[in-house]
Protein backbone atom coordinates (compact mmCIF):
# COMPACT_ATOMS: atom_id res chain seq x y z
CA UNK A 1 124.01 22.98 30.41
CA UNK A 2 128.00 23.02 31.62
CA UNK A 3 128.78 20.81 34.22
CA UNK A 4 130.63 22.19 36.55
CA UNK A 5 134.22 20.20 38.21
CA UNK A 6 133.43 20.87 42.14
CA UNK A 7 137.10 20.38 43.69
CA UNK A 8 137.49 19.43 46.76
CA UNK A 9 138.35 21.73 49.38
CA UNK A 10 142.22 21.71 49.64
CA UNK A 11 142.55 22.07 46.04
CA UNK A 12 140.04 24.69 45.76
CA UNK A 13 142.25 26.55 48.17
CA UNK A 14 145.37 25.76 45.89
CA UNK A 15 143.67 26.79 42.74
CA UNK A 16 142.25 30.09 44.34
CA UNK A 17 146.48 30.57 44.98
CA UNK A 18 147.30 29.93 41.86
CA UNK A 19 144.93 32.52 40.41
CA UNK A 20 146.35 35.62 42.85
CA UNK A 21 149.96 34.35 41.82
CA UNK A 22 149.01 34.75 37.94
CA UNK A 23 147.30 37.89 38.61
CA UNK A 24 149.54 40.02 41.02
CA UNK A 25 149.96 43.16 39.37
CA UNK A 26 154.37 43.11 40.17
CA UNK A 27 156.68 40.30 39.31
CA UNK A 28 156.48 37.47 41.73
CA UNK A 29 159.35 34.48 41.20
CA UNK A 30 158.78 31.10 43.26
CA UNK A 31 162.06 29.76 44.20
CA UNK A 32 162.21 25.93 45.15
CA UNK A 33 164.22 24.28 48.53
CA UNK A 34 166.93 24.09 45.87
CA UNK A 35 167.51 27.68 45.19
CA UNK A 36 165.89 26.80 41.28
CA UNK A 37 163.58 29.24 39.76
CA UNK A 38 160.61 27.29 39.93
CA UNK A 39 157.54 29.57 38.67
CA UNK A 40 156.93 32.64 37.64
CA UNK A 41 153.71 35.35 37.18
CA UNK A 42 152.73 37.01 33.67
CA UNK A 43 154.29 40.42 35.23
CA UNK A 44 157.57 38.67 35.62
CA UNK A 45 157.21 37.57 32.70
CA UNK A 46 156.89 40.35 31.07
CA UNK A 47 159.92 42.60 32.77
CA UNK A 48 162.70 39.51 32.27
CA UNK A 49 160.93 38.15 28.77
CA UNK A 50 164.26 35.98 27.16
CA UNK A 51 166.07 36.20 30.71
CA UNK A 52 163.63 33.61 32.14
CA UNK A 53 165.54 30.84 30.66
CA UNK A 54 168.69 31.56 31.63
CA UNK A 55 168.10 32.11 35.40
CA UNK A 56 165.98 28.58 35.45
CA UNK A 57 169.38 26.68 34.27
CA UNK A 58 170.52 26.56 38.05
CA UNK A 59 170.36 28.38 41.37
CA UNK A 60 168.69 31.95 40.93
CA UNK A 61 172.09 33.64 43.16
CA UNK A 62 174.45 32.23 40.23
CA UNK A 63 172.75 34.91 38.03
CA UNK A 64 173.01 37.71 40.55
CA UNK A 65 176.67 40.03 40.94
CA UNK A 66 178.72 39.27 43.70
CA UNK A 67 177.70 40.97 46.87
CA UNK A 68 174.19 41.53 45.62
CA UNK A 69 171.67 42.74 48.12
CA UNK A 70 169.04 40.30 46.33
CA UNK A 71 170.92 37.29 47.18
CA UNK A 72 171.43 38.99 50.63
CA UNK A 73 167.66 38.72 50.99
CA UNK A 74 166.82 35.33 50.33
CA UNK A 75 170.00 34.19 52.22
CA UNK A 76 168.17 36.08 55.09
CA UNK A 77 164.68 34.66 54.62
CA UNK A 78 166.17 30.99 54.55
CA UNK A 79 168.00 31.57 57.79
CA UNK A 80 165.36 33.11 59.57
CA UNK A 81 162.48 31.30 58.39
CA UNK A 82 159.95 34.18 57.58
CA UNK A 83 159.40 37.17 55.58
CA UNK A 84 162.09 39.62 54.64
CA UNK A 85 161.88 43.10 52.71
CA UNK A 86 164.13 45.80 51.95
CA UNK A 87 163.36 49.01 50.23
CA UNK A 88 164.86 50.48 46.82
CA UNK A 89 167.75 48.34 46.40
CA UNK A 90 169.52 47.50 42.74
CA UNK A 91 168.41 44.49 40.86
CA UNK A 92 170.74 43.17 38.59
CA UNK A 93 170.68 40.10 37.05
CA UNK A 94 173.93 39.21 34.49
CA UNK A 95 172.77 40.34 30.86
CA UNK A 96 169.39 41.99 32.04
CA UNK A 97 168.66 46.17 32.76
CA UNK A 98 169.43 47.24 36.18
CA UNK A 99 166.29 48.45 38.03
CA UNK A 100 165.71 49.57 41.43
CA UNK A 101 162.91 47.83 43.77
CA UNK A 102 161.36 47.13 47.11
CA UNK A 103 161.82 43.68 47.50
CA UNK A 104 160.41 40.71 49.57
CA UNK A 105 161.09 37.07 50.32
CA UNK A 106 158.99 34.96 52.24
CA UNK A 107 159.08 31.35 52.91
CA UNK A 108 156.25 28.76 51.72
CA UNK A 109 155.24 25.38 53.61
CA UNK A 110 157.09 23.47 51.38
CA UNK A 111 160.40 25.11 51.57
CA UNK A 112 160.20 27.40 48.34
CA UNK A 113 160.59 31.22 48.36
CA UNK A 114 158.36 33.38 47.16
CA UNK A 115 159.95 36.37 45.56
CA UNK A 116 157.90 39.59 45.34
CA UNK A 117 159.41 42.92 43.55
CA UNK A 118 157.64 46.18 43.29
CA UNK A 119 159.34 48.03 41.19
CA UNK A 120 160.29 51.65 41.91
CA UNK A 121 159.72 54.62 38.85
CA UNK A 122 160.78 57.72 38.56
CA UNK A 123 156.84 58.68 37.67
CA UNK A 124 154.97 60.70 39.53
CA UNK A 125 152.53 58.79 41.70
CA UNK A 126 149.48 60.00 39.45
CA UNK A 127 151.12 58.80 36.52
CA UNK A 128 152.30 55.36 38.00
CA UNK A 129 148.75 55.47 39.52
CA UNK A 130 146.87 55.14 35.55
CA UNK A 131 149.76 52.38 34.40
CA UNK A 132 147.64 49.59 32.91
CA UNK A 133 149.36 46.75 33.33
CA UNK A 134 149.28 46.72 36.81
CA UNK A 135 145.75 47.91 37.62
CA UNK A 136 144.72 45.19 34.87
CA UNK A 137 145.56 42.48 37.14
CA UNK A 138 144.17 44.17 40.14
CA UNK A 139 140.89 43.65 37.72
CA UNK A 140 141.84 40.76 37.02
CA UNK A 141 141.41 39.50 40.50
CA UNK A 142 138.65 41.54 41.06
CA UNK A 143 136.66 39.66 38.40
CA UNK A 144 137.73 36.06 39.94
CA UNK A 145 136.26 37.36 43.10
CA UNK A 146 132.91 39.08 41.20
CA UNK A 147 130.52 36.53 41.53
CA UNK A 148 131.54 35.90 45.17
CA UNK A 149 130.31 39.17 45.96
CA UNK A 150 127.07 39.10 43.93
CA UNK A 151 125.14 36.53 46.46
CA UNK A 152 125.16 38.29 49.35
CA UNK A 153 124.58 41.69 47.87
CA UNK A 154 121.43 40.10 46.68
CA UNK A 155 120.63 39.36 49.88
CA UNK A 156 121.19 42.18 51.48
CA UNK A 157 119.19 44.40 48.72
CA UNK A 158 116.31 42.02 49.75
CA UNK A 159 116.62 42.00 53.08
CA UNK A 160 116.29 46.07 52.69
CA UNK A 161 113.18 45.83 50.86
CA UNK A 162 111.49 44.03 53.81
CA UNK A 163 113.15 45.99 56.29
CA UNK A 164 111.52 48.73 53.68
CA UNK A 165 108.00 47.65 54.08
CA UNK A 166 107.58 48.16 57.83
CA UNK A 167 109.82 50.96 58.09
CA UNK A 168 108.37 53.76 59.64
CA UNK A 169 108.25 57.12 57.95
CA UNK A 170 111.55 58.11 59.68
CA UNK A 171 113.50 55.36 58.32
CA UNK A 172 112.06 54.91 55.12
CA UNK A 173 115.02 56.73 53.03
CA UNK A 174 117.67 55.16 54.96
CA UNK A 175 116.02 51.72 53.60
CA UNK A 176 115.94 53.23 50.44
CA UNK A 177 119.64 53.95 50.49
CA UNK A 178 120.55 50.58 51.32
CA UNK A 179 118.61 49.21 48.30
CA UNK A 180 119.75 52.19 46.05
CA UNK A 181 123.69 51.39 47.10
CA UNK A 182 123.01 47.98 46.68
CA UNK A 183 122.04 48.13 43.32
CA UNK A 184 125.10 51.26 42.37
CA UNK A 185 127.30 48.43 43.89
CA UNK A 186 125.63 45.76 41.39
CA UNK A 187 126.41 48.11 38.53
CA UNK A 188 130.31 48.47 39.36
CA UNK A 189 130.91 44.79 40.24
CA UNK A 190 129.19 43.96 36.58
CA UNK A 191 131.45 46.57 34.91
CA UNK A 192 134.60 45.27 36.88
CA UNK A 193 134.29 42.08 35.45
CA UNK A 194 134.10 43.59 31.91
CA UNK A 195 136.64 45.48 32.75
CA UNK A 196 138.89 46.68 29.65
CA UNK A 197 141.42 50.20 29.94
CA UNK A 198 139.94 50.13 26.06
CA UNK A 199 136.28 51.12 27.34
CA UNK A 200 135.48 54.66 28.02
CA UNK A 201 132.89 55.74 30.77
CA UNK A 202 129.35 56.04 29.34
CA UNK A 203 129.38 59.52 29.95
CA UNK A 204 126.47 62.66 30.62
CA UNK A 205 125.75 65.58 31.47
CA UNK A 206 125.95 65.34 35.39
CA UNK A 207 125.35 67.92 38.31
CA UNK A 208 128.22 67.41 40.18
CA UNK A 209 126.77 69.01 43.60
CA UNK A 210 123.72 65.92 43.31
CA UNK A 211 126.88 63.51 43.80
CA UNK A 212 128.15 65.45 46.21
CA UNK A 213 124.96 65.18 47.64
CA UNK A 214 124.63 61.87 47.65
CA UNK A 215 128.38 61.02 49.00
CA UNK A 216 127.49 63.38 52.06
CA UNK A 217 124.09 61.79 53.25
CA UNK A 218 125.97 58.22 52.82
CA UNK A 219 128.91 59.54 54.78
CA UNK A 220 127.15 61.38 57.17
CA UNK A 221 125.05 58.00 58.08
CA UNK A 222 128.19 55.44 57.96
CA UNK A 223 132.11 56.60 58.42
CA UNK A 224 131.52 60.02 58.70
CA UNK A 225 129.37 59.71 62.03
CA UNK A 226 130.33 61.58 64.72
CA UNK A 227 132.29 64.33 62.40
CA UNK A 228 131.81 67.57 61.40
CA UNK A 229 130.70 67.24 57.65
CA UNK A 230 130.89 71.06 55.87
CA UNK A 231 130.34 72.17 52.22
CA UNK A 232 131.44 74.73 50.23
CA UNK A 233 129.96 74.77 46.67
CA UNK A 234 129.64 77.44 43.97
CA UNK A 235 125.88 76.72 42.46
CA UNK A 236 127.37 78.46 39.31
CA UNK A 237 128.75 75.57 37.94
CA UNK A 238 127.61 74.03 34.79
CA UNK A 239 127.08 70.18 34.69
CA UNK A 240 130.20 68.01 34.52
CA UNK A 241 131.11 65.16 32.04
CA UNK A 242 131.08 61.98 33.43
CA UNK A 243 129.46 58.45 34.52
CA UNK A 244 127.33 59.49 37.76
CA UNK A 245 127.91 56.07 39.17
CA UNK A 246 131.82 55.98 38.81
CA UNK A 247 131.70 60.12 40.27
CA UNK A 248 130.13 58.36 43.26
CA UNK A 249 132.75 56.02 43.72
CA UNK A 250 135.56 58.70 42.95
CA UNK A 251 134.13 61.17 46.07
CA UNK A 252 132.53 58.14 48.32
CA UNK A 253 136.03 56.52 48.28
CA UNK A 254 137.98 60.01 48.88
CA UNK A 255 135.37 61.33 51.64
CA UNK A 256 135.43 57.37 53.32
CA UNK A 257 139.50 57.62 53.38
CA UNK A 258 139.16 61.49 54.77
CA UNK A 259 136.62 60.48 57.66
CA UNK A 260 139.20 57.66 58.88
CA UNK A 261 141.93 60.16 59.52
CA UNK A 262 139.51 62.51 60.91
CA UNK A 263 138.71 59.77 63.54
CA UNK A 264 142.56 58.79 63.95
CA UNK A 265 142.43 61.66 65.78
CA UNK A 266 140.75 60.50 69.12
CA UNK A 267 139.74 64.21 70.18
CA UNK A 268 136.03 64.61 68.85
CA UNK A 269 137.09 67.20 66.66
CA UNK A 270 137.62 65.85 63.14
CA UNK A 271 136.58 67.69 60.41
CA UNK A 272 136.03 66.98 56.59
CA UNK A 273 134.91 69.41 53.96
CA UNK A 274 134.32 68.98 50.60
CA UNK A 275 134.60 72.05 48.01
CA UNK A 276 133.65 72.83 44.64
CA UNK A 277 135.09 75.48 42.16
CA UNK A 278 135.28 76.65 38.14
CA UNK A 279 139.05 77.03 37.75
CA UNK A 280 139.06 78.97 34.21
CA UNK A 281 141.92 78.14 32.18
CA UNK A 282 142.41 74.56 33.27
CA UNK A 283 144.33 72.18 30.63
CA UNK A 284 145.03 68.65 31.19
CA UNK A 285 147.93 67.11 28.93
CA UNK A 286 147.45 64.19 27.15
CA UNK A 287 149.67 61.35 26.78
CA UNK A 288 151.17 62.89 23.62
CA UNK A 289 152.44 65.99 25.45
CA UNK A 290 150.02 67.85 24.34
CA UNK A 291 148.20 70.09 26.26
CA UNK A 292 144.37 69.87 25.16
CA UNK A 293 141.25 68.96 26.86
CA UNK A 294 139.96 71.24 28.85
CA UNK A 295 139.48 69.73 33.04
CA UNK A 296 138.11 73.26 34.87
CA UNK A 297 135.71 71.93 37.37
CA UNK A 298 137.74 71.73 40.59
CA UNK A 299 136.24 69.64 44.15
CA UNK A 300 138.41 68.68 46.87
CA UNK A 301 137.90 67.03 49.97
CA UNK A 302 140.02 67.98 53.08
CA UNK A 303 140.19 66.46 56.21
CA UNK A 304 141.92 67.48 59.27
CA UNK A 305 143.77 64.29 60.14
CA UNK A 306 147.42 63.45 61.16
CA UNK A 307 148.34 63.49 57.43
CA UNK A 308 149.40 61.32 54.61
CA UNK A 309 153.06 59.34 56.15
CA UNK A 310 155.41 60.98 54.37
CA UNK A 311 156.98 57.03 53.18
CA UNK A 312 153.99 56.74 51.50
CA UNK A 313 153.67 60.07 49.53
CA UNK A 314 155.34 59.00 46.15
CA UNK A 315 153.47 56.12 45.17
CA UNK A 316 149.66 56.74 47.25
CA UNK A 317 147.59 56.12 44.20
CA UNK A 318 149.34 52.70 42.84
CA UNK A 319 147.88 49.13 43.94
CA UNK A 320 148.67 47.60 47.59
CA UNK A 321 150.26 50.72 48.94
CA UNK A 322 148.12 51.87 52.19
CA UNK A 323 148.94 52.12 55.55
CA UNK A 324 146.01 50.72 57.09
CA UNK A 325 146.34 48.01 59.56
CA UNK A 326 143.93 45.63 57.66
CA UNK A 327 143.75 48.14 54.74
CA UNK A 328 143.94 46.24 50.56
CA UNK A 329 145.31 49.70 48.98
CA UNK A 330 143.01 49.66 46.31
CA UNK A 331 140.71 52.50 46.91
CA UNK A 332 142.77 55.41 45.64
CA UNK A 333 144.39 53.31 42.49
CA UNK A 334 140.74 52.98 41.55
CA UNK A 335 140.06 56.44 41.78
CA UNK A 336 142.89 57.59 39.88
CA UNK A 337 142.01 54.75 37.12
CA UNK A 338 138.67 56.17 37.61
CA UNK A 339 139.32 60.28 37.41
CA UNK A 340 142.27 59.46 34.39
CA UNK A 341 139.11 57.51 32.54
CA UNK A 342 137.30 60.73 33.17
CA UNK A 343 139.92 63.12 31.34
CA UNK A 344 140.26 64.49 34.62
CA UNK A 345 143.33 65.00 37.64
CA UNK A 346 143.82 63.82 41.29
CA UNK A 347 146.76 65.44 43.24
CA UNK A 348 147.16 65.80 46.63
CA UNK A 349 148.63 68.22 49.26
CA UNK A 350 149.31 67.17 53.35
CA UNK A 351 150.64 67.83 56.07
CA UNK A 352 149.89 67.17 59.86
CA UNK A 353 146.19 68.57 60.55
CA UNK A 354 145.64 69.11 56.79
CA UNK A 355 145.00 66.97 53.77
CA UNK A 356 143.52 68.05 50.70
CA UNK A 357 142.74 65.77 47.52
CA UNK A 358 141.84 67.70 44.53
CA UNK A 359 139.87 66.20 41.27
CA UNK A 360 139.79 68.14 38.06
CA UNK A 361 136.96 67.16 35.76
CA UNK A 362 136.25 68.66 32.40
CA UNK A 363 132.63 70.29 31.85
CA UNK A 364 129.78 68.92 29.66
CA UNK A 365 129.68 70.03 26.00
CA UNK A 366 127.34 72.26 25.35
């Protein structure tokens, strides 16, 4: 058997640090007391490849134009002594591509600065939303933190099956969906830590309005309490093509995110109501430009909240960007990663007292 190295506490802490600095999805320099280029992540790695050496020969502002609003920034942090960002401003380092960025510096213990640059594209926020690099390392941390969530879900799925055995006849399938979410939950952390953009869903013949089903009686028992939940489904549609477990997630995630900005409200009277619809003629382009696959099975989920902020619009479905308070921003990149995966579409249309996210999904083969 493999002997595990126990570290001690402190550097337990520093090696769990060193893990999310490797794995951030954006480029993330760390710039010693000195003004030296000190370490960098793979992503950085990756966008300044050759550069690297070059700005490690001496202090990081020699390599940066004269009046550049980078330097600007981590003149800024240093003086002030804590965090600084600034949105969409010109990188330029001397012999490297231009690029625009949101930027931020912010000061470690031990005088550093750590760098952080998330880089702005002229995508759409669908298409930055299914970029692999960048939702690989999300992965990437989400299997280092796996197994940490794997104890306690086995606790709670048995403290659900005792709670089972004495619940009364009334309760019974509200036991049942604790253990049956439990175990759905089991399923995705095991297939997060295999994680590969390679692997397809294990895909079947699934009746979309059962997953509906499903999301609605976990909603209407958790976030969505208090709410008016509503459907609107045509029973004429045939089965869709997909992994039932990762539909679950796609709607559960959407209809959890809808029922918070219903509540934002503060007036009793949020709403969310989730749709279904054959939308004949639907075509879904592939990466090669080609239009092909065919994506006509149409559900959206609408809430009647204050609205996505507008700031946030362009890049909603890529990693970290939310605008909850205590919010990680990974909800809706894993959908999109989720309904791309599928062969499917997510788009999105709001404005105050209305938001609407559609999914496409292409039909079972006959």
């Amino acid at each position: 058997m493999t002997q595990l190295k126990v570290l001690p506490p402190t550097r337990r802490v520093e090696s769990l640090r060193a893990n999310a600095f490797d794995v951030w999805p954006e480029p993330a320099l760390l710039i010693d007391a000195s003004g030296v280029l000190s370490a960098v992540n793979e992503a950085a790695e990756d966008l300044f490849g050759q550069w690297l050496s070059a700005l490690s020969r001496g202090p990081i502002t020699k390599a940066l134009p004269t009046d550049s609003p980078l330097a600007d920034l981590i003149e800024r942090c240093l003086a002030a002594q804590s965090s600084v960002k600034v949105r969409n401003i010109e990188v330029a380092f001397f012999g490297h591509q231009p690029f625009n960025a949101d930027a931020a510096a912010t000061p470690t213990p031990d005088g550093a600065i750590l760098l952080t640059l998330h880089i702005r594209s002229p995508t759409t926020g669908v298409e930055r939303a299914t970029d692999a690099a960048g939702l690989r390392s999300v992965f990437g941390l989400g299997q280092m933190l796996a197994h940490e969530v794997k104890n306690p879900l086995a606790g709670i799925r048995g403290a659900a099956q005792l709670l089972k055995g004495a619940a009364s006849a009334e309760d019974m399938p509200l036991a049942q969906l604790i253990v049956d979410e439990t175990d759905r939950i089991r399923r995705l952390v095991d297939r997060m830590e295999a994680f590969s953009d390679d692997v397809p869903p294990n895909r079947t013949a699934v009746n979309i309005h059962q997953v509906l089903d499903r999301v609605r009686a976990l909603a209407a028992n958790g976030v969505a309490d208090g709410l008016s939940l509503r459907e609107h489904y045509d029973p004429s549609l045939p089965p869709a093509w997909g992994e039932e477990d990762q539909l679950i997630q796609i709607f559960l995630n959407l209809t959890k995110n809808a029922a918070e900005a219903a509540h934002s409200r503060g007036d009793g009277r949020g709403e969310i109501s989730i749709s279904t619809a054959y939308r004949h003629g639907v075509k879904i382009r592939g990466q090669n430009g080609r239009v092909g696959y065919g994506a006509p099975l149409e559900v959206k989920v609408m809430d009647n909240g204050p609205g996505v902020p507008r700031r946030l619009r362009d890049h909603l479905f890529e990693p970290f960007v939310t605008s909850k308070a205590h919010g990680a921003g990974l909800g809706l990149a894993l959908v999109a990663k989720l309904v791309a995966g599928h062969g499917g579409l997510i788009d999105f249309e709001s404005e105050a007292g209305r938001t609407v996210f559609r999914v496409l999904l292409p039909t079972a083969p006959n």
